[in-house]
PDB file of N, CA and C in Angstrom:
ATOM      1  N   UNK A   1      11.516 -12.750   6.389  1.00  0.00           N
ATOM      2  CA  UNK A   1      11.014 -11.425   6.727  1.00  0.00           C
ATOM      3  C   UNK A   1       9.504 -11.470   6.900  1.00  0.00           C
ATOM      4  N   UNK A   2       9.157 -10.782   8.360  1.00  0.00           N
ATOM      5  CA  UNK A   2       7.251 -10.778   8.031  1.00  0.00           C
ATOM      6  C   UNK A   2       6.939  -9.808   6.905  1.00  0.00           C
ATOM      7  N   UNK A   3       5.533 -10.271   6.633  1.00  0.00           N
ATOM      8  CA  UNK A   3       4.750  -9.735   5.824  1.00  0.00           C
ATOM      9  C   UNK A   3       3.734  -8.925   6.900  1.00  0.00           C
ATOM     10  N   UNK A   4       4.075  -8.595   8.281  1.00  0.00           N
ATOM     11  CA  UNK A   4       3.417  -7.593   8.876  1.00  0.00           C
ATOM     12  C   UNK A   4       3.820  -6.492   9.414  1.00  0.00           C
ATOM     13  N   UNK A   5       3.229  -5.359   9.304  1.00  0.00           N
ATOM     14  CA  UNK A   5       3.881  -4.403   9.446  1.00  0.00           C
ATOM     15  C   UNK A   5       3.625  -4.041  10.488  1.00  0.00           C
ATOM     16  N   UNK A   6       5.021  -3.197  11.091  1.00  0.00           N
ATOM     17  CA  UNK A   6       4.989  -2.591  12.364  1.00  0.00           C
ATOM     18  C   UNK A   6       3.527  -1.598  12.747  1.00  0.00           C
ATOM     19  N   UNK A   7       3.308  -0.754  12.193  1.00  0.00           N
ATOM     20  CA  UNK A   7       2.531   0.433  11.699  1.00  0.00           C
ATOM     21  C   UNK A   7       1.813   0.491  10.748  1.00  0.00           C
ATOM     22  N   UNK A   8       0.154   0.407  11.097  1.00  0.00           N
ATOM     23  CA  UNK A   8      -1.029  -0.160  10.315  1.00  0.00           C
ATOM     24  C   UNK A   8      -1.276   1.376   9.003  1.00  0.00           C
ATOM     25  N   UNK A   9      -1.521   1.269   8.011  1.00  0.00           N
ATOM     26  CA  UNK A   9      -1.940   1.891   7.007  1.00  0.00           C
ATOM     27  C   UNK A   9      -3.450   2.584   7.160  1.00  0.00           C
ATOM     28  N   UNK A  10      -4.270   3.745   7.494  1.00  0.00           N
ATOM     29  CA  UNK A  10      -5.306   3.680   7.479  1.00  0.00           C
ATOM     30  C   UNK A  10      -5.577   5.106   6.296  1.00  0.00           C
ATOM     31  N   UNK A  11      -6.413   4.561   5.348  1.00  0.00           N
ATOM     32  CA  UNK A  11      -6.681   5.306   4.387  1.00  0.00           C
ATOM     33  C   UNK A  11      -8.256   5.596   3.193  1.00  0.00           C
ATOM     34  N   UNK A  12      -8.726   6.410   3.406  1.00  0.00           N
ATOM     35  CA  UNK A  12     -10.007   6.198   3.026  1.00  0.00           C
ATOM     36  C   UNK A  12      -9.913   6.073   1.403  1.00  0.00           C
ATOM     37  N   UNK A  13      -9.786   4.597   1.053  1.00  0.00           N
ATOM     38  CA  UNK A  13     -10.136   3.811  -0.434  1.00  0.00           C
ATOM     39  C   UNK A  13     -11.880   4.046  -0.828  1.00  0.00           C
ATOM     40  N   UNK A  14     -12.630   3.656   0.056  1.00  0.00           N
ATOM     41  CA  UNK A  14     -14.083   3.877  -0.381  1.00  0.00           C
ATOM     42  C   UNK A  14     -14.770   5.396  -0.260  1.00  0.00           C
ATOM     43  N   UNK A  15     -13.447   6.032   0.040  1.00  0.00           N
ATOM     44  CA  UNK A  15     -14.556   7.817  -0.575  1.00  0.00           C
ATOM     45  C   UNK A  15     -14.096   8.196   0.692  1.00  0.00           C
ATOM     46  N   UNK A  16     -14.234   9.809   0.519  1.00  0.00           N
ATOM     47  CA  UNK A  16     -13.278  10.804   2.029  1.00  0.00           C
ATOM     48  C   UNK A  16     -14.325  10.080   3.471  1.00  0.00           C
ATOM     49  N   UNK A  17     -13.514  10.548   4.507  1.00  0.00           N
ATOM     50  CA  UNK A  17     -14.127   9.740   5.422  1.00  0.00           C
ATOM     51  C   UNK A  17     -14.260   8.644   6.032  1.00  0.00           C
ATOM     52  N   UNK A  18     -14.134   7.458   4.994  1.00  0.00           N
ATOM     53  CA  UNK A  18     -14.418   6.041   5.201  1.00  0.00           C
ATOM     54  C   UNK A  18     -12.968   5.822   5.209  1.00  0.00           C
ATOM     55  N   UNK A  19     -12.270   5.197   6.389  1.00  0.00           N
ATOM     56  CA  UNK A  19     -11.106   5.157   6.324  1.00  0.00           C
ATOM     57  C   UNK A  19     -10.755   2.691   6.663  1.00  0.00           C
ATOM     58  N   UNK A  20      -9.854   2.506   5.576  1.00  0.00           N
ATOM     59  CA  UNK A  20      -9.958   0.900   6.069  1.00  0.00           C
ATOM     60  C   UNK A  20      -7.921   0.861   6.635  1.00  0.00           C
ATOM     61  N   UNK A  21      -7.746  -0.003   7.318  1.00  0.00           N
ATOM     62  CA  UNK A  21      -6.563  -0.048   8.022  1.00  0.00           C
ATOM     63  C   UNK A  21      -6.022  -1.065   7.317  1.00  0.00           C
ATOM     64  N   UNK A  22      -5.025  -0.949   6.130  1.00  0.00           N
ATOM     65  CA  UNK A  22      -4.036  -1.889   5.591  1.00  0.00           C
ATOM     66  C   UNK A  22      -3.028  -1.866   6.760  1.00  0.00           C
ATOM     67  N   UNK A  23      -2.681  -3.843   7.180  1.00  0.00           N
ATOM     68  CA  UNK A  23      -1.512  -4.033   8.153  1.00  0.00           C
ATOM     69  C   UNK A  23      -0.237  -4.818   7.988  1.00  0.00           C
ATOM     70  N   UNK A  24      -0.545  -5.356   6.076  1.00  0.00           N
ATOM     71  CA  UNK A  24       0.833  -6.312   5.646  1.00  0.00           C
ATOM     72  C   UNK A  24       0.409  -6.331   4.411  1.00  0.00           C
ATOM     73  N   UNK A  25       1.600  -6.811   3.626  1.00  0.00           N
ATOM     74  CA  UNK A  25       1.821  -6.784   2.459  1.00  0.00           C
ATOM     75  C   UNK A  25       0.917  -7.379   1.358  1.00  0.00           C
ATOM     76  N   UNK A  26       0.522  -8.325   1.819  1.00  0.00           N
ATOM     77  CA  UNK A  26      -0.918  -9.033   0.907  1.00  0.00           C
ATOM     78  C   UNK A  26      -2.025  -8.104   1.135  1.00  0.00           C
ATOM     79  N   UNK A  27      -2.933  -7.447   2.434  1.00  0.00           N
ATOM     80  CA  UNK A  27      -3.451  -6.437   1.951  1.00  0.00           C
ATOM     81  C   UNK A  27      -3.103  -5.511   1.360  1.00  0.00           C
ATOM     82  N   UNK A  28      -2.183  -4.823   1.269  1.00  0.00           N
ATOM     83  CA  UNK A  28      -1.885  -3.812   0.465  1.00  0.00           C
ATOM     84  C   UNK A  28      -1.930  -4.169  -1.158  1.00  0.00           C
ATOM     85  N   UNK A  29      -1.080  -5.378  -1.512  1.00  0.00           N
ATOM     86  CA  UNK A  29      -1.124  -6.018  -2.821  1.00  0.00           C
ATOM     87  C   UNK A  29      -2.791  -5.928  -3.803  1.00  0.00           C
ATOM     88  N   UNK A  30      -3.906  -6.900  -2.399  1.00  0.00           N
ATOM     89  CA  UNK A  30      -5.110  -6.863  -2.995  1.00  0.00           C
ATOM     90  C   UNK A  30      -5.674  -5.005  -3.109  1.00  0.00           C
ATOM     91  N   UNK A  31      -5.439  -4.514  -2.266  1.00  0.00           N
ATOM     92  CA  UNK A  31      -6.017  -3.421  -1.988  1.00  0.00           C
ATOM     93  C   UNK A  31      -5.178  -2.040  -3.676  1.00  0.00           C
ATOM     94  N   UNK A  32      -3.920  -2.501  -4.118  1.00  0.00           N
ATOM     95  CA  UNK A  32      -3.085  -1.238  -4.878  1.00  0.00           C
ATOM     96  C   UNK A  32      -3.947  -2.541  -6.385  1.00  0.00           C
ATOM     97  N   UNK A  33      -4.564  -3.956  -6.164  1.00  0.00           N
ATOM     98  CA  UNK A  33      -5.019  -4.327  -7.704  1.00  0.00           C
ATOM     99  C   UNK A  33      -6.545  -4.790  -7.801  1.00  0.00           C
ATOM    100  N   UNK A  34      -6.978  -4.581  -6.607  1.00  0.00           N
ATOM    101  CA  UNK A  34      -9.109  -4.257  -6.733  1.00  0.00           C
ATOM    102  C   UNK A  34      -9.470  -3.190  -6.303  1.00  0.00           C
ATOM    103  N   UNK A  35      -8.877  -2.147  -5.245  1.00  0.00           N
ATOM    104  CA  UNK A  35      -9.606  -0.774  -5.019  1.00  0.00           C
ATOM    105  C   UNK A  35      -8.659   0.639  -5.410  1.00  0.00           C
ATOM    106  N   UNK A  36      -7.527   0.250  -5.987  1.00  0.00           N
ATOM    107  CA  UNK A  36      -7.147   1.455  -6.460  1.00  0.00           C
ATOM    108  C   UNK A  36      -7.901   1.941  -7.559  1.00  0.00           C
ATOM    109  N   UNK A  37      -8.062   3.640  -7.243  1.00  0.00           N
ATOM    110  CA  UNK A  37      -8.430   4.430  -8.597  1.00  0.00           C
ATOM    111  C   UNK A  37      -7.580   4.835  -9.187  1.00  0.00           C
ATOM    112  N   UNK A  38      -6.359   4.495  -9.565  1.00  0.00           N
ATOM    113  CA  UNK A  38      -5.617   4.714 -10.782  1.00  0.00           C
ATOM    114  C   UNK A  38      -5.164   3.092 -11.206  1.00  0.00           C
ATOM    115  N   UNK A  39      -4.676   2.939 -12.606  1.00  0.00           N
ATOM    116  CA  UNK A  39      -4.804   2.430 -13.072  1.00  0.00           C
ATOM    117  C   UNK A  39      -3.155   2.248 -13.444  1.00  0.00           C
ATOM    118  N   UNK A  40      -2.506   3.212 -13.538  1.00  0.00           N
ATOM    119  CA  UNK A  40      -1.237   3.602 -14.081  1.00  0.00           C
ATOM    120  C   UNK A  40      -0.597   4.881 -12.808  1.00  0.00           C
ATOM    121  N   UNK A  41       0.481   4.220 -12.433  1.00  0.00           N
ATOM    122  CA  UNK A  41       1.540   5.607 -12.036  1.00  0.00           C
ATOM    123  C   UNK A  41       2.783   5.224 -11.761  1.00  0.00           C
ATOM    124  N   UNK A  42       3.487   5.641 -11.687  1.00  0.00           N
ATOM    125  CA  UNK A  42       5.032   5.340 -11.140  1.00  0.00           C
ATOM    126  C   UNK A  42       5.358   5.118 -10.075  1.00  0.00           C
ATOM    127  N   UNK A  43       4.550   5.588  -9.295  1.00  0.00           N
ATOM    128  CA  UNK A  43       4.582   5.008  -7.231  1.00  0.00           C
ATOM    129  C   UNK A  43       3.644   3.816  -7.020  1.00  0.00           C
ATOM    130  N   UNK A  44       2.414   3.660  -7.853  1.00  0.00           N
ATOM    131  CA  UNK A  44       1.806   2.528  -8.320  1.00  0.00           C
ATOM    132  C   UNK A  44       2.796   1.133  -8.797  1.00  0.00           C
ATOM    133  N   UNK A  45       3.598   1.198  -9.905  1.00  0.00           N
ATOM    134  CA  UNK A  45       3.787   0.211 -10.165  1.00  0.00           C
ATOM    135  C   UNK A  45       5.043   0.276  -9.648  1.00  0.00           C
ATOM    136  N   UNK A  46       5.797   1.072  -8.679  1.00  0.00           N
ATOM    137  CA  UNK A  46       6.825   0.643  -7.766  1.00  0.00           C
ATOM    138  C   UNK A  46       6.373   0.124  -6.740  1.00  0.00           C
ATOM    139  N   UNK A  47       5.065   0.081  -6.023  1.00  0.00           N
ATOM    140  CA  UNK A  47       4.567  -0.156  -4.960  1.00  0.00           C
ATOM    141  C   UNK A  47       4.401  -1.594  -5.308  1.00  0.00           C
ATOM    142  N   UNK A  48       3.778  -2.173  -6.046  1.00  0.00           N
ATOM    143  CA  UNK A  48       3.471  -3.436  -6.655  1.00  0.00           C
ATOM    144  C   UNK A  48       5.063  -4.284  -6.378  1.00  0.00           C
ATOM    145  N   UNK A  49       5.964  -3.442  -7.271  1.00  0.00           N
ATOM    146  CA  UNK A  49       7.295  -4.440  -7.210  1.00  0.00           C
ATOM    147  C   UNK A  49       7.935  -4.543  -5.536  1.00  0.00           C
ATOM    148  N   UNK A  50       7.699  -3.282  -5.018  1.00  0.00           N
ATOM    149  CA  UNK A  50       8.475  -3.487  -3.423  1.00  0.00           C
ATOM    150  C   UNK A  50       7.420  -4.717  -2.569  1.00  0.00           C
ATOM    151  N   UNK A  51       6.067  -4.441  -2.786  1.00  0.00           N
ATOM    152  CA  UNK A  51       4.907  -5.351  -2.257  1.00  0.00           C
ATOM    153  C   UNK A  51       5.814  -7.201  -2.771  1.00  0.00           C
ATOM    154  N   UNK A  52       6.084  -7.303  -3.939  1.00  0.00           N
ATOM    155  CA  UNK A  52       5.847  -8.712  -4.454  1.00  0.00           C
ATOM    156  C   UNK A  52       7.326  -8.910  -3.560  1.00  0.00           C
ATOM    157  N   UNK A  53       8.676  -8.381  -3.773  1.00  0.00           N
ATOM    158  CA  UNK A  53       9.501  -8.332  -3.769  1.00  0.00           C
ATOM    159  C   UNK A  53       9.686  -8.384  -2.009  1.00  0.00           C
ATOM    160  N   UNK A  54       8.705  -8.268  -1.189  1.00  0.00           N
ATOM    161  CA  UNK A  54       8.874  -7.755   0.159  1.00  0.00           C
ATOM    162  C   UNK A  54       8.506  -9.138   0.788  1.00  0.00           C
ATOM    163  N   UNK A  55       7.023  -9.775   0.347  1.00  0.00           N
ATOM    164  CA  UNK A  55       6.734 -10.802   0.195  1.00  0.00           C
ATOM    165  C   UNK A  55       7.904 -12.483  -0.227  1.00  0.00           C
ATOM    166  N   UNK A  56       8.381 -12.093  -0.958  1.00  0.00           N
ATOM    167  CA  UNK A  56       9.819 -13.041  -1.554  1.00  0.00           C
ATOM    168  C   UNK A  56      11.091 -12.665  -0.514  1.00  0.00           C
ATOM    169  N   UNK A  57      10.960 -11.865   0.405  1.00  0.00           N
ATOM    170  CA  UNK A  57      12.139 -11.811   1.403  1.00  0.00           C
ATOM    171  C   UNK A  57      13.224 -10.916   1.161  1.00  0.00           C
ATOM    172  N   UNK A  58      12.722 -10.331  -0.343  1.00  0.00           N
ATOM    173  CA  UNK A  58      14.019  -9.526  -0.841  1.00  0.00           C
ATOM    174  C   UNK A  58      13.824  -7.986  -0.358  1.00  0.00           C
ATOM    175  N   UNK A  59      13.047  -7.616   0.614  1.00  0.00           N
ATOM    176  CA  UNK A  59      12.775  -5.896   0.499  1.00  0.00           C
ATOM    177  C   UNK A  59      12.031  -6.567   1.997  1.00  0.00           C
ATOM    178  N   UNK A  60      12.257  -5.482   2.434  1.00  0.00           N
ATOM    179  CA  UNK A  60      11.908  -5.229   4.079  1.00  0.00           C
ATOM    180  C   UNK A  60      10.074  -4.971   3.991  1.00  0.00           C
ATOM    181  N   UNK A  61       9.190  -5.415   5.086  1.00  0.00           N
ATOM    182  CA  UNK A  61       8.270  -5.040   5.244  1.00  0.00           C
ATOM    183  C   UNK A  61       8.052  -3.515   5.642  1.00  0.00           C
ATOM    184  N   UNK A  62       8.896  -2.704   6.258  1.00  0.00           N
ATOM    185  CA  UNK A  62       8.866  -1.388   5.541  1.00  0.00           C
ATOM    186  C   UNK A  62       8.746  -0.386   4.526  1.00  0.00           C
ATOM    187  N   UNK A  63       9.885  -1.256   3.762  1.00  0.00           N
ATOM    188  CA  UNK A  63       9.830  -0.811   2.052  1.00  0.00           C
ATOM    189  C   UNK A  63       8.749  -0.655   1.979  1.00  0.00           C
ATOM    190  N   UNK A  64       8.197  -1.980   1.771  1.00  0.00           N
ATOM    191  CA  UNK A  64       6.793  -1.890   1.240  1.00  0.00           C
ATOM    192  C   UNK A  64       6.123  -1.762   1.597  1.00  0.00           C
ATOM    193  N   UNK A  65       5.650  -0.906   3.280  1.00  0.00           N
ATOM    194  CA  UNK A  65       4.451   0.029   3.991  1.00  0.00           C
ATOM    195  C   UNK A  65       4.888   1.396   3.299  1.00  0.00           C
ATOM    196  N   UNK A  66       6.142   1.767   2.853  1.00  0.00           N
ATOM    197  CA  UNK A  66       6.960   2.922   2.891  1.00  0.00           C
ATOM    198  C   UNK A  66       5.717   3.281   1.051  1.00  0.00           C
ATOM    199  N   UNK A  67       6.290   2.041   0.367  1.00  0.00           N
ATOM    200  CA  UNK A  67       6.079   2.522  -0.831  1.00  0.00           C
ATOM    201  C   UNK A  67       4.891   2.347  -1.466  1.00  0.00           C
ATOM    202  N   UNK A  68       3.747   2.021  -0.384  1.00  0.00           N
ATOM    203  CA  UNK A  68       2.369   1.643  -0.571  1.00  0.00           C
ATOM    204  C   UNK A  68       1.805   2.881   0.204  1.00  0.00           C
ATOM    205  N   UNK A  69       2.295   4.156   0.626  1.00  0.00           N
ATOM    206  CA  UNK A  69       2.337   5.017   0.927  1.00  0.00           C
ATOM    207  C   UNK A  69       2.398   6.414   0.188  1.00  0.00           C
ATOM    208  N   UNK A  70       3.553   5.744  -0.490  1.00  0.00           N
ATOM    209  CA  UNK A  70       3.942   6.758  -2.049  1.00  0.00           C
ATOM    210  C   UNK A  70       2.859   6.244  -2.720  1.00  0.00           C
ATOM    211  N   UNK A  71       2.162   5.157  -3.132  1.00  0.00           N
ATOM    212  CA  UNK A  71       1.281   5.200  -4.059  1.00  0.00           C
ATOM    213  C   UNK A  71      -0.120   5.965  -3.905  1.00  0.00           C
ATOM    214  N   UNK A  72      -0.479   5.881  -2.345  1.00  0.00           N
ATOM    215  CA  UNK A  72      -1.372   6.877  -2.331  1.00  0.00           C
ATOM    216  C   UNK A  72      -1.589   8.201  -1.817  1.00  0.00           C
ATOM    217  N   UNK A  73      -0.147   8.525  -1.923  1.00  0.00           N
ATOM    218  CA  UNK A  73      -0.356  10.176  -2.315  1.00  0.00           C
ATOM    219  C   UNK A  73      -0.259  10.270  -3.260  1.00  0.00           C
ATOM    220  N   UNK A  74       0.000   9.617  -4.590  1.00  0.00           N
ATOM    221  CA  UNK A  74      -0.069   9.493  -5.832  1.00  0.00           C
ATOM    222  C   UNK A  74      -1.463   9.465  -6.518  1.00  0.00           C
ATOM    223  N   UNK A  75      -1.923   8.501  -5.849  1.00  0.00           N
ATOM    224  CA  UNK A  75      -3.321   8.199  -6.293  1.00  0.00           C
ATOM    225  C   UNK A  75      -4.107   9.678  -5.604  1.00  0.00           C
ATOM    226  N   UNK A  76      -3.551  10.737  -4.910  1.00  0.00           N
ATOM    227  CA  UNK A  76      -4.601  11.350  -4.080  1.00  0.00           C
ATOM    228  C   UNK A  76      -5.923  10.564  -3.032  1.00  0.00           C
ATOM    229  N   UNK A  77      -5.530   9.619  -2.697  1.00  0.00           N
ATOM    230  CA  UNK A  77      -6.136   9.051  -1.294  1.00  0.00           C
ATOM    231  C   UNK A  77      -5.754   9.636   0.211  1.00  0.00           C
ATOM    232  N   UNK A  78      -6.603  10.041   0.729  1.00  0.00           N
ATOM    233  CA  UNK A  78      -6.205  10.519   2.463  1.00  0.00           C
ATOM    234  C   UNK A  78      -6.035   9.349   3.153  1.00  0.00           C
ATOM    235  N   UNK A  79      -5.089  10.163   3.905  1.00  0.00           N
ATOM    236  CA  UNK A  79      -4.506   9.105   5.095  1.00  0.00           C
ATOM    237  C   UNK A  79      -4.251   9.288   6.201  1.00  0.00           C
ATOM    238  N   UNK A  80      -4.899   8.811   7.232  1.00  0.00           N
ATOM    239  CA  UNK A  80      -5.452   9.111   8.179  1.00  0.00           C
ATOM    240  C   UNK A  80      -4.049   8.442   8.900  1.00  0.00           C
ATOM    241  N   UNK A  81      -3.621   9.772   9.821  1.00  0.00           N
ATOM    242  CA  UNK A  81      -2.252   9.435  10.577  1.00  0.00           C
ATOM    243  C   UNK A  81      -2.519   8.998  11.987  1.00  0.00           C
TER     244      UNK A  81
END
């Protein structure tokens, strides 16, 4: 399974406005464990398992655009459609 996603992620991590374009599963990975501002959540640490798990072939590179998605409306990050 790729680790690239159909449909790029763009979401302002460095403050409203500043928007960076996550496009596969290893950015998203680095990006939900050096620039997230939460620390703890439940779409957080599901996002982590669909990310690792998506990566290992077991979960679609969707899943895990899908659920790195849920984490930041969780986190309250905008996302620029």
């Amino acid at each position: 399974m790729s680790n690239d996603w159909n449909k790029g992620v763009s979401l302002a991590l460095e403050g409203p406005g500043t928007f960076t374009t996550i496009t596969n599963n290893q950015q998203a990975s680095w990006a939900l464990i050096e620039d997230w501002p939460l620390e703890d959540g439940e779409a957080l640490d599901a996002a982590l398992l669909t990310l690792e798990a998506a990566m290992k072939g077991k979960k679609s590179a969707e899943a895990a655009r899908l659920s790195f998605i849920a984490a930041a409306h969780e986190a309250g990050i905008e996302i620029k459609e």
